[in-house]
Protein backbone atom coordinates (compact mmCIF):
# COMPACT_ATOMS: atom_id res chain seq x y z
CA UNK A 1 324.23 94.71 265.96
CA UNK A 2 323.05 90.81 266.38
CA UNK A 3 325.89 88.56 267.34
CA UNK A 4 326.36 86.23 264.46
CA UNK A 5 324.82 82.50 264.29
CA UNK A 6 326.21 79.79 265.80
CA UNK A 7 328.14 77.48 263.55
CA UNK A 8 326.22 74.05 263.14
CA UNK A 9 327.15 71.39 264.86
CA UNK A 10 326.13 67.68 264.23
CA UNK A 11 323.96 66.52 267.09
CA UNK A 12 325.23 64.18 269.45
CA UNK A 13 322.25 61.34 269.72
CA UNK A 14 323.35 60.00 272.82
CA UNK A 15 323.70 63.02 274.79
CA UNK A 16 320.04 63.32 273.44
CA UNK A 17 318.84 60.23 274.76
CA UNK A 18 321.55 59.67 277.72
CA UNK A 19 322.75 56.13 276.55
CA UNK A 20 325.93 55.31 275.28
CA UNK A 21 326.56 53.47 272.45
CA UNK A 22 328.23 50.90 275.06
CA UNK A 23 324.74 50.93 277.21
CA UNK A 24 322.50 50.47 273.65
CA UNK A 25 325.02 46.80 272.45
CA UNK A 26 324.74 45.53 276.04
CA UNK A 27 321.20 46.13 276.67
CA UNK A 28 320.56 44.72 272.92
CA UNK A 29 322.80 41.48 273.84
CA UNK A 30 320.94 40.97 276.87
CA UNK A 31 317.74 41.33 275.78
CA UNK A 32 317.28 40.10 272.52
CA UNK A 33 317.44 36.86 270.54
CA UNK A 34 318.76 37.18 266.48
CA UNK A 35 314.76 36.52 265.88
CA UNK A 36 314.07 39.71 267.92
CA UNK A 37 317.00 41.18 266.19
CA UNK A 38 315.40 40.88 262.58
CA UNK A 39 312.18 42.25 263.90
CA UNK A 40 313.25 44.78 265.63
CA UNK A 41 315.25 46.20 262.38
CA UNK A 42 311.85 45.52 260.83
CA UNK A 43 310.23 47.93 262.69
CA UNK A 44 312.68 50.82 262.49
CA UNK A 45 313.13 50.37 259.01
CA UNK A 46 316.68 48.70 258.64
CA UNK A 47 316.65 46.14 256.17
CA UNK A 48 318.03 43.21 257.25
CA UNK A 49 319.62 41.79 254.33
CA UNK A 50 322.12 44.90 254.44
CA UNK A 51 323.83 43.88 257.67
CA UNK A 52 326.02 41.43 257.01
CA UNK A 53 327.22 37.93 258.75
CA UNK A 54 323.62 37.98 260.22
CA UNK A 55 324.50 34.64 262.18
CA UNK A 56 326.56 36.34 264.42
CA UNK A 57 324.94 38.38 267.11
CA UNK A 58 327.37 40.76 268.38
CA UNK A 59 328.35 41.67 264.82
CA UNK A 60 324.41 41.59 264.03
CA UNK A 61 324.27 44.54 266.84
CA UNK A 62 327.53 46.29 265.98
CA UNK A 63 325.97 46.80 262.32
CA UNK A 64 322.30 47.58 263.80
CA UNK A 65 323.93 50.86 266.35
CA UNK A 66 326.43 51.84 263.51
CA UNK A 67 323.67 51.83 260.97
CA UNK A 68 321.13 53.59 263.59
CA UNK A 69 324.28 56.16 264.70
CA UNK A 70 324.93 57.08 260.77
CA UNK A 71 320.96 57.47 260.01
CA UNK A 72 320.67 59.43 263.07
CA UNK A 73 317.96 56.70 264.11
CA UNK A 74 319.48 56.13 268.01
CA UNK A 75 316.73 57.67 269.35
CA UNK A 76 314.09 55.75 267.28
CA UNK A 77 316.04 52.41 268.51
CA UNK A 78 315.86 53.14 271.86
CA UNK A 79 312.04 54.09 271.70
CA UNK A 80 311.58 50.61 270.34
CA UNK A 81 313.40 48.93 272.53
CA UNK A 82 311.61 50.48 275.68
CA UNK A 83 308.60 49.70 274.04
CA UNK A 84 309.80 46.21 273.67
CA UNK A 85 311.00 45.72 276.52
CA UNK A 86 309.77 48.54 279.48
CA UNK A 87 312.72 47.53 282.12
CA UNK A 88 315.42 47.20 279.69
CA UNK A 89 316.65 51.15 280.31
CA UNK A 90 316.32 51.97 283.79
C-alpha cells in the first residue's frame, strides 16, 4: 500500500530564491531611484497606480515586496533586479 500524499504546503519564495524579504527592501533602497521604481513595476507587471503614497520610497518598496510576496512574483523581482543591476545580489 502507497503511503498517502503529502499535504500541500504554500511555497516559501524566499527559501526558493535565498533572499529575505529584509535583503530584497535594502537592496531595492540602495539601488534604485522612485524613477527606477515605476519601471521596474513596469516590467513585472505591477501597476503603479495601485501602490499607494508613491512619493515615498520606502513605503513605494514595502507595497512593491508585499504585492510581489502575495502574487508569488519574488522570484520574478529578483530576476529583474539582477538583470538590472548584475552586482546588486552577491
Amino acid at each position: 500500500m502507497a503511503p498517502p500524499p503529502e499535504p500541500w504546503r504554500p511555497v516559501n519564495e524566499e527559501a526558493l530564491i535565498g533572499f529575505s524579504i529584509y535583503d530584497i527592501k535594502l537592496m531595492l533602497k540602495t539601488c534604485f531611484n522612485l524613477a527606477e521604481l515605476r519601471s521596474l513595476c513596469s516590467d513585472i507587471n505591477i501597476d503603479w497606480e495601485d501602490l499607494a503614497d508613491r512619493e515615498q520610497k520606502s513605503l513605494v518598496i514595502d507595497q512593491i515586496v508585499l504585492t510581489c510576496k502575495r502574487h508569488f512574483k519574488l522570484r520574478e523581482l529578483v530576476t529583474r533586479v539582477r538583470a538590472l543591476r548584475p552586482g546588486a545580489f552577491v
